[in-house]
Protein backbone atom coordinates (compact mmCIF):
# COMPACT_ATOMS: atom_id res chain seq x y z
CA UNK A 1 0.00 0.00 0.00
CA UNK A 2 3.19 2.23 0.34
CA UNK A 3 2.94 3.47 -3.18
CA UNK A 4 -1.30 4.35 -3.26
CA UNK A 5 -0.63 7.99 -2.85
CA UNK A 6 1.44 7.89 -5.91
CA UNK A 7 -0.96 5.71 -7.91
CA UNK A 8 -4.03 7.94 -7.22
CA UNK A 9 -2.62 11.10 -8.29
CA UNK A 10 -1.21 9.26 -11.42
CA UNK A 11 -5.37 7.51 -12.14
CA UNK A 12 -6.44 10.96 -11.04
CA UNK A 13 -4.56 12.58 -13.67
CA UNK A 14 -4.92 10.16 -16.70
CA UNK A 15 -8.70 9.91 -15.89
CA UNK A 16 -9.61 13.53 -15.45
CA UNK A 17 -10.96 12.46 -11.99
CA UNK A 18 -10.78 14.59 -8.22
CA UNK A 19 -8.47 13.13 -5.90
CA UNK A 20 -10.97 13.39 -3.31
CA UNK A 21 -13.48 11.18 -5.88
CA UNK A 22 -10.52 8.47 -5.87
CA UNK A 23 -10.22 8.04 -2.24
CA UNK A 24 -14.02 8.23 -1.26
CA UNK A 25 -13.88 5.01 -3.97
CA UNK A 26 -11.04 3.38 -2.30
CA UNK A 27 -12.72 3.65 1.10
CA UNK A 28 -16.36 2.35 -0.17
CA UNK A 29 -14.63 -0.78 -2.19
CA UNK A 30 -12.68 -1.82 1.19
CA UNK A 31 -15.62 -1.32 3.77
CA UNK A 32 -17.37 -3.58 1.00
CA UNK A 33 -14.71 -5.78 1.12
CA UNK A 34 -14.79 -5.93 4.91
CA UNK A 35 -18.52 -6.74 4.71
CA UNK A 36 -18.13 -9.47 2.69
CA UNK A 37 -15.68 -10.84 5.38
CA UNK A 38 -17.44 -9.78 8.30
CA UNK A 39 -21.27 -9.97 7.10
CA UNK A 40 -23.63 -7.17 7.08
CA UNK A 41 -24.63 -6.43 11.25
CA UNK A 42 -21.13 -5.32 11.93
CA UNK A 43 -20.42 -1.36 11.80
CA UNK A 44 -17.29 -0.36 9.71
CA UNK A 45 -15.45 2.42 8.32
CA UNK A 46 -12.40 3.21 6.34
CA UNK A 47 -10.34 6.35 6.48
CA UNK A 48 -7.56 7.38 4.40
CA UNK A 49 -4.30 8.48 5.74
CA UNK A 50 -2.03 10.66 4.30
CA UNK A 51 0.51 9.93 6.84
CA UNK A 52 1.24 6.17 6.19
CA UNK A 53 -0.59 6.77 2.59
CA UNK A 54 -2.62 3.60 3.37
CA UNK A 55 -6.74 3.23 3.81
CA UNK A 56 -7.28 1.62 7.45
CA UNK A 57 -10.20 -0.21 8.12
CA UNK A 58 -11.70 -0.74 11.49
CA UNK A 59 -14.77 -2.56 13.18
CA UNK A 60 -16.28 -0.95 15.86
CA UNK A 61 -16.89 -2.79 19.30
CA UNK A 62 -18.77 -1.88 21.64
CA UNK A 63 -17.56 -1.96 25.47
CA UNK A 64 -19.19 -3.97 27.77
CA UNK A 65 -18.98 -6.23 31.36
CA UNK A 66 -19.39 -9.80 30.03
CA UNK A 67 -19.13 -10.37 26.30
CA UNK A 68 -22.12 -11.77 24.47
CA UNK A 69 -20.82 -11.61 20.79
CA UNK A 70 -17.13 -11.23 20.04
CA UNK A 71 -17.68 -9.85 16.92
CA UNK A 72 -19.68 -6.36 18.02
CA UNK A 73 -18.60 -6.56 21.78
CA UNK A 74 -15.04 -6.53 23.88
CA UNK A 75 -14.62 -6.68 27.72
CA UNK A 76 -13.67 -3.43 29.73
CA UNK A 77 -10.10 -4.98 30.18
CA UNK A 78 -9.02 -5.67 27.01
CA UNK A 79 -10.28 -2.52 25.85
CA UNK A 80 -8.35 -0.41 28.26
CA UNK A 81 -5.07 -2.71 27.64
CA UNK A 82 -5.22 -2.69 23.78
CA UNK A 83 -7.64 0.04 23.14
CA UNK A 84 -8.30 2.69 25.12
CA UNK A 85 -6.98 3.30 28.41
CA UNK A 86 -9.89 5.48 29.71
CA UNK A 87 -12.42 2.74 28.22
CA UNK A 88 -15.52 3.03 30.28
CA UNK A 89 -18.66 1.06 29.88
CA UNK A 90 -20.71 1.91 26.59
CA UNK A 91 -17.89 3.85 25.21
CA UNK A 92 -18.12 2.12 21.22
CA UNK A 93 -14.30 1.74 20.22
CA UNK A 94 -12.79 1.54 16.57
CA UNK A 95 -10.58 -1.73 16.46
CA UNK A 96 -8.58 -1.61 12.93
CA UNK A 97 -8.32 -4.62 10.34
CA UNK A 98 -5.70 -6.20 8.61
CA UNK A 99 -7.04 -5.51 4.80
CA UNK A 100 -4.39 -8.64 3.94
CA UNK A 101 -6.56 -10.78 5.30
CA UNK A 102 -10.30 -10.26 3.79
CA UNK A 103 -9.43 -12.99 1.09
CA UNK A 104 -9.62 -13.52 -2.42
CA UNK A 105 -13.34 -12.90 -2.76
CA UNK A 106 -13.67 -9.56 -1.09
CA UNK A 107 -10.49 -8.35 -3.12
CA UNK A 108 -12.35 -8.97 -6.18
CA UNK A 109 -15.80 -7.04 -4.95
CA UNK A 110 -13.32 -4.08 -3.84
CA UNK A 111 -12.22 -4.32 -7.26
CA UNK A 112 -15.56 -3.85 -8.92
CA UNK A 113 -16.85 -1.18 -6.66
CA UNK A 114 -13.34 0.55 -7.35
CA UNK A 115 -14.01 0.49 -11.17
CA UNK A 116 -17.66 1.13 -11.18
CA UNK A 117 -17.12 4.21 -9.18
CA UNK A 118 -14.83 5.65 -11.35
CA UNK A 119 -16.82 4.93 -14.07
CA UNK A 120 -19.43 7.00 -12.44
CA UNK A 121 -16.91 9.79 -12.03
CA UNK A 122 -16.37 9.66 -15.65
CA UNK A 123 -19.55 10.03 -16.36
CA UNK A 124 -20.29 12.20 -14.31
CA UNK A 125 -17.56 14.80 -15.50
CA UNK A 126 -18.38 13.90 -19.28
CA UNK A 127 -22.35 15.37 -18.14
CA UNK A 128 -20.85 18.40 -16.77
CA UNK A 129 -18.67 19.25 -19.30
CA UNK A 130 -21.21 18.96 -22.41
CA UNK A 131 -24.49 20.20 -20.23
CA UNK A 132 -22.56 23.95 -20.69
CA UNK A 133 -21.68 23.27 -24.09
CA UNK A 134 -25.38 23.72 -25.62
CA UNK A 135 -25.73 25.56 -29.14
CA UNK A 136 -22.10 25.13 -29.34
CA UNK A 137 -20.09 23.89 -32.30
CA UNK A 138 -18.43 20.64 -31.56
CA UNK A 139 -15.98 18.70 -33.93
CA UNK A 140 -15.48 15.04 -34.21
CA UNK A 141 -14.62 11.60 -36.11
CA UNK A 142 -17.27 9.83 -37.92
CA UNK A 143 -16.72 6.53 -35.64
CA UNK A 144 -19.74 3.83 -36.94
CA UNK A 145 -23.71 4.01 -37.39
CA UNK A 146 -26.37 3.07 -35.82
CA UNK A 147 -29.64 1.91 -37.85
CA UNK A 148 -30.25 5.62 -39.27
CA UNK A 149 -28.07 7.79 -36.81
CA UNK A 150 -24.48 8.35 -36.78
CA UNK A 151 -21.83 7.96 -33.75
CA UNK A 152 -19.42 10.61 -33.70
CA UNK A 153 -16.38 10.29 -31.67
CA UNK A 154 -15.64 13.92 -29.54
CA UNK A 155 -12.53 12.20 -27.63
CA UNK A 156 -13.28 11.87 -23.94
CA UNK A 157 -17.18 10.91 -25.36
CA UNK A 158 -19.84 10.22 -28.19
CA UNK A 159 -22.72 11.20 -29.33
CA UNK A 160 -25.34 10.79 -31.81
CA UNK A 161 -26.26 12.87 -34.81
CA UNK A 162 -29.79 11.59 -35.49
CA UNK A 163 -31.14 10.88 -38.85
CA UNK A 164 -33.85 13.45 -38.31
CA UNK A 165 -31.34 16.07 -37.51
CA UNK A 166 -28.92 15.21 -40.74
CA UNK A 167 -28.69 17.36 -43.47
CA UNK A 168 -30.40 15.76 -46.42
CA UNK A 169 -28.66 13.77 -48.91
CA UNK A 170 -25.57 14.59 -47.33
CA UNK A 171 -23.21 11.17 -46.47
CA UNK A 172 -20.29 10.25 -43.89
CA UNK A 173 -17.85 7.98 -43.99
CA UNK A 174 -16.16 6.06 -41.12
CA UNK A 175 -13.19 7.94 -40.37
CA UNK A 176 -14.48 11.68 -41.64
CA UNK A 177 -14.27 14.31 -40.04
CA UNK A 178 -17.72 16.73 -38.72
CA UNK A 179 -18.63 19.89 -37.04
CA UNK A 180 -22.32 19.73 -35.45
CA UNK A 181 -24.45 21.59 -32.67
CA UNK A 182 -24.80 20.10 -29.41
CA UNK A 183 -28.49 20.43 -29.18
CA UNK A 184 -28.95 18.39 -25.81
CA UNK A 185 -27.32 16.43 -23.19
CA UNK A 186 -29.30 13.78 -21.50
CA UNK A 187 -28.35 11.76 -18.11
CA UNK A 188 -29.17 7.73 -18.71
CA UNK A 189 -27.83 4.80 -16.96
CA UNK A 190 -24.90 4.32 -18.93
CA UNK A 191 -23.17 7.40 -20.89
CA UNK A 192 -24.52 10.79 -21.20
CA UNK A 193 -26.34 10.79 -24.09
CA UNK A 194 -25.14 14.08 -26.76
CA UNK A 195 -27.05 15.04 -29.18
CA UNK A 196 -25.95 16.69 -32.30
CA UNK A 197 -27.08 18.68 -35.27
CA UNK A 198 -26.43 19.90 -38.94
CA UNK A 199 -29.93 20.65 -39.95
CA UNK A 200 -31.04 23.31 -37.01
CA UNK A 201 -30.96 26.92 -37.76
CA UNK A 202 -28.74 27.64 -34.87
CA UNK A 203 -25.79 25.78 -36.51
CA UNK A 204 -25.80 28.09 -39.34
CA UNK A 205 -26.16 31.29 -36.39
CA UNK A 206 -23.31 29.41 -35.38
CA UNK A 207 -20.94 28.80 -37.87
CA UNK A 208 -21.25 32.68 -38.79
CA UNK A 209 -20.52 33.12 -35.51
CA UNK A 210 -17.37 31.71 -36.22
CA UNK A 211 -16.09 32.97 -39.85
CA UNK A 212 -17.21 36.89 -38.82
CA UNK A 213 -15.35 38.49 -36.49
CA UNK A 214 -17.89 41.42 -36.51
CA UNK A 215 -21.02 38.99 -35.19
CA UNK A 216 -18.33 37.58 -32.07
CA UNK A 217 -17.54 40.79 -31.01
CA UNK A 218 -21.25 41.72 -30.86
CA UNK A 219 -21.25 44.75 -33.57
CA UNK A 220 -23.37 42.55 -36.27
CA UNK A 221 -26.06 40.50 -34.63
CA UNK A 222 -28.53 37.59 -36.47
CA UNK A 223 -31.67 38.56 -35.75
CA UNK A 224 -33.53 35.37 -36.96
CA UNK A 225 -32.73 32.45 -39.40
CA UNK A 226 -34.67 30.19 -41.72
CA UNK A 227 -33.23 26.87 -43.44
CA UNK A 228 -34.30 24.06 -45.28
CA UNK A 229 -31.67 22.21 -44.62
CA UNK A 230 -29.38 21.07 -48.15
CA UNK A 231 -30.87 23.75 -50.08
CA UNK A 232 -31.21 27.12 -49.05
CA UNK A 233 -31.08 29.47 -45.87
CA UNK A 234 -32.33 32.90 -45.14
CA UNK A 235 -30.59 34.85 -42.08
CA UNK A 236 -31.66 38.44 -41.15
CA UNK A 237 -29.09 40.81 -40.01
CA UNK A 238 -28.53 44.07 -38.47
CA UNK A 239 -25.61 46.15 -37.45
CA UNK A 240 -25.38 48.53 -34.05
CA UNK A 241 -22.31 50.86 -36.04
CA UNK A 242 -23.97 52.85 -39.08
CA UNK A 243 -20.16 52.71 -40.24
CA UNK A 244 -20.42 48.11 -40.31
CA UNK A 245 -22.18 46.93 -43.14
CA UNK A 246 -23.82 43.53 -41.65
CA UNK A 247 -24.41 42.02 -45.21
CA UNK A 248 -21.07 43.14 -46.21
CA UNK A 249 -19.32 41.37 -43.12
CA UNK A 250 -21.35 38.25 -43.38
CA UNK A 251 -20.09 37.89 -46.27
CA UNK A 252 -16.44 38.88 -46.59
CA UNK A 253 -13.59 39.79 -49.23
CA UNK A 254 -14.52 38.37 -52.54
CA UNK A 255 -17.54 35.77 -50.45
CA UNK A 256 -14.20 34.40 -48.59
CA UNK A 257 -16.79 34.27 -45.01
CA UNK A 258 -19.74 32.96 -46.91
CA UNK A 259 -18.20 30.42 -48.88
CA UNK A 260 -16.74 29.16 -45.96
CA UNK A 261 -19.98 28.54 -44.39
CA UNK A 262 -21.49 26.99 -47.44
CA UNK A 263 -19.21 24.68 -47.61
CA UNK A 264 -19.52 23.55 -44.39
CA UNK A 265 -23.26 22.64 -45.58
CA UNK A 266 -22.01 21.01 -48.38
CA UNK A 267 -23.34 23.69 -50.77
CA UNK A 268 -26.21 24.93 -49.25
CA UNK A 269 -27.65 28.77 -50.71
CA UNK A 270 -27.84 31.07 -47.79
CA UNK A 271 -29.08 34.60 -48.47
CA UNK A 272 -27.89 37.19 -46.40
CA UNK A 273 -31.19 39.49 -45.65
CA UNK A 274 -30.43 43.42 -44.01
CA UNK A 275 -32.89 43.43 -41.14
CA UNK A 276 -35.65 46.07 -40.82
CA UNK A 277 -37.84 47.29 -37.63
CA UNK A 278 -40.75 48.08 -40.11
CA UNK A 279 -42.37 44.39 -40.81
CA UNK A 280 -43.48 45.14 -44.25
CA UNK A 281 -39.55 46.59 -45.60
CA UNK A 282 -38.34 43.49 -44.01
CA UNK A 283 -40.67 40.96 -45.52
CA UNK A 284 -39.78 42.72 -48.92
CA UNK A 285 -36.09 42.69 -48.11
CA UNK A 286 -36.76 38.82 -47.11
CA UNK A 287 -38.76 38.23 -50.92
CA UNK A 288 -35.20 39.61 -52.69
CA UNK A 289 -34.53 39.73 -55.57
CA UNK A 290 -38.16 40.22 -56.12
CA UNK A 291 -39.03 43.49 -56.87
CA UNK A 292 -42.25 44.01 -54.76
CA UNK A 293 -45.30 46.96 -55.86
CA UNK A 294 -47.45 46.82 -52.75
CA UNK A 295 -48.01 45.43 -49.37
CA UNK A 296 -51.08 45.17 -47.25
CA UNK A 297 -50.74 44.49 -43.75
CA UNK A 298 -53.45 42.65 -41.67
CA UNK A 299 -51.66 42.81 -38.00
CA UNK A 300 -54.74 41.25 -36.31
CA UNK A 301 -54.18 37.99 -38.01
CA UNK A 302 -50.27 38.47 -38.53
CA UNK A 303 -50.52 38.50 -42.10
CA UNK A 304 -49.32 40.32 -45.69
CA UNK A 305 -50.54 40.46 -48.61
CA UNK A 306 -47.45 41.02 -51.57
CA UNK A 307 -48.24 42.20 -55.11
CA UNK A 308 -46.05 41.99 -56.92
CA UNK A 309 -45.33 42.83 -61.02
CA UNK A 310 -46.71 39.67 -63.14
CA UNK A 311 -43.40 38.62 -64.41
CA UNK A 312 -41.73 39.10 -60.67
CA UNK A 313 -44.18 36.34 -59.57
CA UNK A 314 -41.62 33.14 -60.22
CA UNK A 315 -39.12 34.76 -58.36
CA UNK A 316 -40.73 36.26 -55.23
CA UNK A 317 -42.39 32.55 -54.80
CA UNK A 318 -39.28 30.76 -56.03
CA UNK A 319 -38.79 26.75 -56.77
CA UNK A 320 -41.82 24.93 -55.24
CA UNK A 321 -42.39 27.71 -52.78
CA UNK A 322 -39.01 28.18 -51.37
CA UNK A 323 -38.59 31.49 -51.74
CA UNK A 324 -41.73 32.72 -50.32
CA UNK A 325 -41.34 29.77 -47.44
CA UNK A 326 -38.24 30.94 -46.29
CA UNK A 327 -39.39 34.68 -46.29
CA UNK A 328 -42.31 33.86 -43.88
CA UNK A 329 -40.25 31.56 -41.79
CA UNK A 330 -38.07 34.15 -41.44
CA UNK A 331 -40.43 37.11 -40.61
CA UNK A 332 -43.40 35.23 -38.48
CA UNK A 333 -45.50 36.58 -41.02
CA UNK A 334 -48.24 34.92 -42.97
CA UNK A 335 -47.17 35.75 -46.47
CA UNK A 336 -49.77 35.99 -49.96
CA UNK A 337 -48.04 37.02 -53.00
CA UNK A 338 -50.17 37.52 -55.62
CA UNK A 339 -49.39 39.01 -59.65
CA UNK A 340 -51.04 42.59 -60.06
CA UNK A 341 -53.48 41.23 -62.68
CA UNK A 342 -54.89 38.85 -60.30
CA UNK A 343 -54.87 41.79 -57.30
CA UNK A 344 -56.44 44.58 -59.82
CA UNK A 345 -59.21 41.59 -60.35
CA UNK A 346 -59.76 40.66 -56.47
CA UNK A 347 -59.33 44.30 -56.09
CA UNK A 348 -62.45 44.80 -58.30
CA UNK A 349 -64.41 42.56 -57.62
CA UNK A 350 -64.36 42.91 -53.76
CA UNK A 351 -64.93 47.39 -54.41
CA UNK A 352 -67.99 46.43 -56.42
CA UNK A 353 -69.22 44.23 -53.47
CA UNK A 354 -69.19 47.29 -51.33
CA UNK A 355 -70.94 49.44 -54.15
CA UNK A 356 -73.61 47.10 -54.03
CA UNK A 357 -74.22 47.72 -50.28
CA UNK A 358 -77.57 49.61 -50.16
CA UNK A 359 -76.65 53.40 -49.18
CA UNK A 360 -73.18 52.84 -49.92
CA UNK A 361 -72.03 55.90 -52.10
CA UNK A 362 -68.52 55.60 -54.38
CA UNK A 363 -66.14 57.96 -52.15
CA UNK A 364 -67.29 56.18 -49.21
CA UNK A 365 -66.78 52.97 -50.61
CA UNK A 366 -63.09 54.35 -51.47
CA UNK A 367 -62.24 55.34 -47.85
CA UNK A 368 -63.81 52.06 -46.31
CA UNK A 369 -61.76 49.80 -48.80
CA UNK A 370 -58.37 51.84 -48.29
CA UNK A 371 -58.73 51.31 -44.62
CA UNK A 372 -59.42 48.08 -44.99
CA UNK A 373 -63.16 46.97 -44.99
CA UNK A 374 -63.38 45.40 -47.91
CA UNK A 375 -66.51 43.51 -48.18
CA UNK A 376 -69.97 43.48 -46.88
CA UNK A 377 -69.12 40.95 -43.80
CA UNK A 378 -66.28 43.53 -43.06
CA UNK A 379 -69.08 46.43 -42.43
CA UNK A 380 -71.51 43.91 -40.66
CA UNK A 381 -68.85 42.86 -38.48
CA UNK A 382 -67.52 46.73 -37.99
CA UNK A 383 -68.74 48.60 -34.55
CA UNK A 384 -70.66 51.55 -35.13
CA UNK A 385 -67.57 53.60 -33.62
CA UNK A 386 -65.78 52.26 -36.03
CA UNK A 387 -67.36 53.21 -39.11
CA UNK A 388 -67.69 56.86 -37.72
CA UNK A 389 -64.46 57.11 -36.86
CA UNK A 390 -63.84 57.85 -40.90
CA UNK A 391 -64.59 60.87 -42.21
CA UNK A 392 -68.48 61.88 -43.68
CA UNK A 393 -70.20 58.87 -41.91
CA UNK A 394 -72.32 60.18 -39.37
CA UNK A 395 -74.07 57.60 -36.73
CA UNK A 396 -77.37 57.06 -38.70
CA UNK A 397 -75.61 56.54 -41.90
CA UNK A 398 -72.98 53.89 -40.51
CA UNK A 399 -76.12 52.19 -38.98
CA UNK A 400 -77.47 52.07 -42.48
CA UNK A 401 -74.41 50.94 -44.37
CA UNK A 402 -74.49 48.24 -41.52
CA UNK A 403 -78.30 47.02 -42.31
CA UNK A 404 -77.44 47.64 -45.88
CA UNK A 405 -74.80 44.86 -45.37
CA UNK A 406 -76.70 42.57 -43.91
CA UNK A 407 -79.28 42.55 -46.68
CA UNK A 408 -76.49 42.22 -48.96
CA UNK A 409 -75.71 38.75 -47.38
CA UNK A 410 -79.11 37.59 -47.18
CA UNK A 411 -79.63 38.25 -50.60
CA UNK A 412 -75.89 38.07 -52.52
CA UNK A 413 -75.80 40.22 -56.16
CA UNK A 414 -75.08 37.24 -58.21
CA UNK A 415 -74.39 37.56 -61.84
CA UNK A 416 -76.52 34.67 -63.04
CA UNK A 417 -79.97 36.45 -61.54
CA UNK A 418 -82.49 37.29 -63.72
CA UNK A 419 -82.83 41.20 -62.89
CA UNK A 420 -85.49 41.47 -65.79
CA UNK A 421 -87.78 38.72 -63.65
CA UNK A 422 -90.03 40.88 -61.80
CA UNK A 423 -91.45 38.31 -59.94
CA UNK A 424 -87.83 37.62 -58.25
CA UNK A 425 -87.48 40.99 -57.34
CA UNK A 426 -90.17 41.69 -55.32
CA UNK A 427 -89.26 38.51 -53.48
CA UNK A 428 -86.02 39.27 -52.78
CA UNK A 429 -87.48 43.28 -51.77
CA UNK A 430 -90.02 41.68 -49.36
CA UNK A 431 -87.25 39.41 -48.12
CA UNK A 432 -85.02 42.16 -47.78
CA UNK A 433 -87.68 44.93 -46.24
CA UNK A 434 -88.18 41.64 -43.73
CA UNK A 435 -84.39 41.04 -42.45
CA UNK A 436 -83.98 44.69 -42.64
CA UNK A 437 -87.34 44.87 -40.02
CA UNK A 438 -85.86 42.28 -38.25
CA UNK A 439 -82.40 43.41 -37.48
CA UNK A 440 -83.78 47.05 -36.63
CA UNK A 441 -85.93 45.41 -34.00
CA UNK A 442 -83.38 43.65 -32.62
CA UNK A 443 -80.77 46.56 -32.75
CA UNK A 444 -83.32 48.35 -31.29
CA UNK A 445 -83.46 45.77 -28.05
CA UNK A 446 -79.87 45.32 -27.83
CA UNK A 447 -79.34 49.47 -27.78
CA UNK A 448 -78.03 49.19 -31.22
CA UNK A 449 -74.78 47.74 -29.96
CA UNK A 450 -72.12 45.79 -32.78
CA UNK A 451 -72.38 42.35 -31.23
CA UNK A 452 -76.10 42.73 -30.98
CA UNK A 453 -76.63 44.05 -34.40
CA UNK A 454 -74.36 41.33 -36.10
CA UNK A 455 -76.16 38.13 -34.12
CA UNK A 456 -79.32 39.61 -35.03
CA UNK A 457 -78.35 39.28 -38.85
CA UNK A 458 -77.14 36.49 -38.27
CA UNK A 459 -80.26 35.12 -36.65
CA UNK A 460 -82.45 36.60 -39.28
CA UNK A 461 -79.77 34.88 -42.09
CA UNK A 462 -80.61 31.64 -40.47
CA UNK A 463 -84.28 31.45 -40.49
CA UNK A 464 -84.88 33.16 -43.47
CA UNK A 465 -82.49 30.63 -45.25
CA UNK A 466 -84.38 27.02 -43.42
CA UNK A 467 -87.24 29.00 -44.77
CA UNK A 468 -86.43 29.06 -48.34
CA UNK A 469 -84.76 25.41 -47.55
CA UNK A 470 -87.93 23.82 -46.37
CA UNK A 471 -89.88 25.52 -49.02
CA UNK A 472 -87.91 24.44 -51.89
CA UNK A 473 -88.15 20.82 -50.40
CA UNK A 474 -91.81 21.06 -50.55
C-alpha cells in the first residue's frame, strides 16, 4: 500500500478524476470488502491516511462487562489494555483490520466497486462538461452508425447525430471528419447521451458566428434564421455601427466568409437578408430579388398580402415555394403574393361588393376599402364607432351601411340572376324589407350595440335561409 498515494494522483490525472473522488472510492470498495468478510450487522469504516498513505479499516466494538458476541462486543479490560486506556462502559471503540486478510473474494468485490465508481466519475464529469456546451459547435470523427443515426467520436465521449437532424442527402464515412451543434445532453444509466445537429438553424447562427469576427464581437447581430436544410437558408441581419455593413461582413472579401460557411453545408444557398424594424420593408427585403409593388398588412391575423409585377411572380415565390417559405419563416408573417393582374381583379371585384351595399355611395366605398373593410361581412362585423371614426359617416348613416350589409348577405348580387324577372325581385325586396325589419328590432333591443346588431343578422340569415330550404323541399 506504500505506493497508493502515488498511484491515485497518477489515475487521477490520466482519468480527469478529483483526488478526493478516488479516495471516497477506495474507502467504499474496502468497507465492501470488509462486509463481505465480516457480514452485514457489523459497523465499519475506512479512512484514508495521508501519513502512512494507506486506507485503514476498522470494526467498531462496543464496550461492555461480560461479552455476548465477540464480533460487536469486547470486555472493559481488554479494551483499556489494547484500546483505550480510559475505556468506560458503553464507550463504542474503533478496532482496525488487517485488509491482507479479507481474502480472495472480497479483493475482487473491492475491485468492482473501485471500477464502477470511477466509471461513475467519468460520467459524471463527461455530463458536466457537455451540459454547458449547448448551441455550441463541436468537432469530431465519424466513428460507426447506428440503424439511421451516426456515432461521432468527440474524444473523452460520443454522441449521436440523429437521422432526423442530418442534413439531407448529405453522407459520412467512417473515419471523416464533422462539425455539429450540441443540441442536448441527457443523463441515462450508462453514458450521457449528446445530441448533435447539422440541420437546425442555430448551426448556421453558429458557424457565422465563427467565420465573422464582426457577429463575435457583438457589432453585427442575427436577428432570426430560416433553413431548409441542403438547399437554401435565409438569415436576417442588423448592425449597431452605421459605419459596419452587416451584409457586407457576413459575407467577406470576394464571399471568402460565406463560402466558408457553405461549404460547411455542403453547398447549401444562404441569403444574407439586411434586417428592418418596419415588418413590411423586411418581408420585402426577405422576398429579394423580387421586386415588390405593394403590401397590405393585416396585424390582427399576422398576415401580408405582396403584389407583386406579373413577371416578378416566379421569383418572389421561387422553386416549389421556397422562396416565399423561407421569407415567412423568417419574418413570423403569414405571407400571400399575388401578380397585379390577379390583385387589380380581387381588387375589383371585392370594391364592387361594397358598391352594391344599399346606401353605400362611391367615395365612401373608397375610404372604407383603403382602410381596410373590404366587403360586406367587413361592415356587418364593424362597430358603429368604427365606421364613424372615418370621415363623412355620421351615426345614422354607418347604422345604415351596416343594415345595408346585412341585406347584402341575405340576398348576394349574383351575376346569373335574372334582374329582368319581376317576380324575383319583389321577393327578394319583401325578403329584404323583412331582415332589414328584423335586425332594426333587434338593434333596437340590444341598444343598437355591434355584437347585438351582427347576431341579429345572423339570426335573421338563419331562419330566413331554413325558410327558403324547407320551401324548396316542398
Amino acid at each position: 500500500m506504500g505506493n497508493l498515494d502515488r498511484m491515485i494522483d497518477q489515475v487521477a490525472k490520466e482519468k480527469g478524476i478529483a483526488r478526493d473522488t478516488l479516495v471516497e472510492a477506495l474507502e467504499a470498495a474496502l468497507v465492501s470488502a470488509a462486509r463481505k468478510k465480516f457480514g452485514p450487522k457489523v459497523e465499519l469504516e475506512a479512512q484514508y491516511s495521508t501519513n502512512t498513505g494507506e486506507i485503514e479499516v476498522f470494526l467498531f466494538k462496543d464496550v461492555v462487562e461480560c461479552v455476548e458476541d465477540p464480533m460487536v462486543q469486547i470486555d472493559l479490560d481488554t479494551a483499556r489494555r489494547e484500546l483505550d486506556q480510559e475505556a468506560e462502559i458503553g464507550d463504542q471503540l474503533g478496532v482496525k483490520m488487517d485488509t491482507e486478510t479479507f481474502g480472495r473474494i472480497a479483493a475482487q468485490t473491492a475491485k468492482q466497486v473501485i471500477i464502477q465508481k470511477v466509471k461513475d466519475a467519468e460520467r459524471e464529469n463527461i455530463y458536466a462538461e457537455y451540459k454547458d456546451r449547448k448551441n455550441d459547435i463541436v468537432t469530431g470523427v465519424v466513428q460507426r452508425f447506428e440503424k439511421r443515426n451516426t456515432v461521432v467520436n468527440l474524444g473523452k465521449a460520443e454522441a449521436i447525430l440523429p437521422s432526423t437532424e442530418q442534413i439531407p442527402r448529405e453522407t459520412y464515412r467512417a473515419g471523416e471528419r464533422l462539425r455539429a451543434l450540441v443540441t442536448d445532453v441527457k443523463r441515462t444509466q450508462k453514458d450521457p447521451q449528446i445530441i448533435l445537429s447539422r440541420s437546425a438553424p442555430s448551426f448556421l447562427i453558429k458557424l457565422f458566428e465563427q467565420e465573422v469576427p464582426e457577429i463575435a464581437e457583438g457589432i453585427v447581430k442575427i436577428m432570426c434564421a430560416a433553413r431548409e436544410p441542403g438547399q437554401r437558408a435565409k438569415i436576417g441581419v442588423r448592425s449597431s455601427d452605421a459605419d459596419v455593413d452587416p451584409v457586407g461582413a457576413c459575407v467577406g472579401m470576394k464571399g471568402s466568409r460565406v463560402q466558408a460557411v457553405v461549404q460547411e453545408l455542403r453547398g447549401e444557398k444562404i441569403d444574407i437578408i439586411p434586417w428592418n424594424d418596419d415588418p413590411a420593408r423586411f418581408v420585402c427585403n426577405a422576398l429579394a430579388p423580387a421586386e415588390i409593388s405593394k403590401v397590405i398588412i393585416d396585424s390582427e391575423v399576422g398576415a401580408m398580402e405582396v403584389i407583386v409585377a406579373d413577371d416578378q411572380l416566379s421569383l418572389a415565390i421561387g422553386k416549389r415555394g421556397q422562396n416565399v417559405r423561407l421569407a415567412a419563416r423568417l419574418t413570423g408573417w403569414k405571407i400571400d403574393v399575388r401578380s397585379e393582374s390577379k390583385d387589380e381583379k380581387v381588387t375589383g371585384e371585392s370594391f364592387e361588393r361594397l358598391l352594391a351595399i344599399d346606401g353605400m355611395d362611391e367615395e365612401t366605398a373608397s375610404i372604407l376599402f383603403d382602410n381596410g373593410y373590404r366587403s360586406p361581412e367587413d361592415i356587418a362585423r364593424a362597430t358603429l364607432a368604427e365606421l364613424t371614426s372615418f370621415m363623412g359617416i355620421t351615426n345614422e348613416k354607418g347604422l345604415a351601411l351596416q343594415h345595408g350589409a346585412l341585406r347584402y348577405l341575405a340576398n348576394p348580387v349574383s351575376e346569373d340572376e335574372d334582374i329582368e324577372d319581376e317576380a324575383i325581385e319583389e321577393e327578394e325586396f319583401e325578403d329584404s324589407s323583412e331582415l332589414s325589419e328584423t335586425v332594426e328590432d333587434l338593434a333596437e333591443e340590444s341598444e343598437e350595440s355591434h355584437e347585438g346588431l351582427w347576431d341579429a343578422g345572423v339570426s335573421a340569415l338563419t331562419i330566413k335561409r331554413s325558410d327558403d330550404d324547407e320551401a324548396d323541399g316542398a
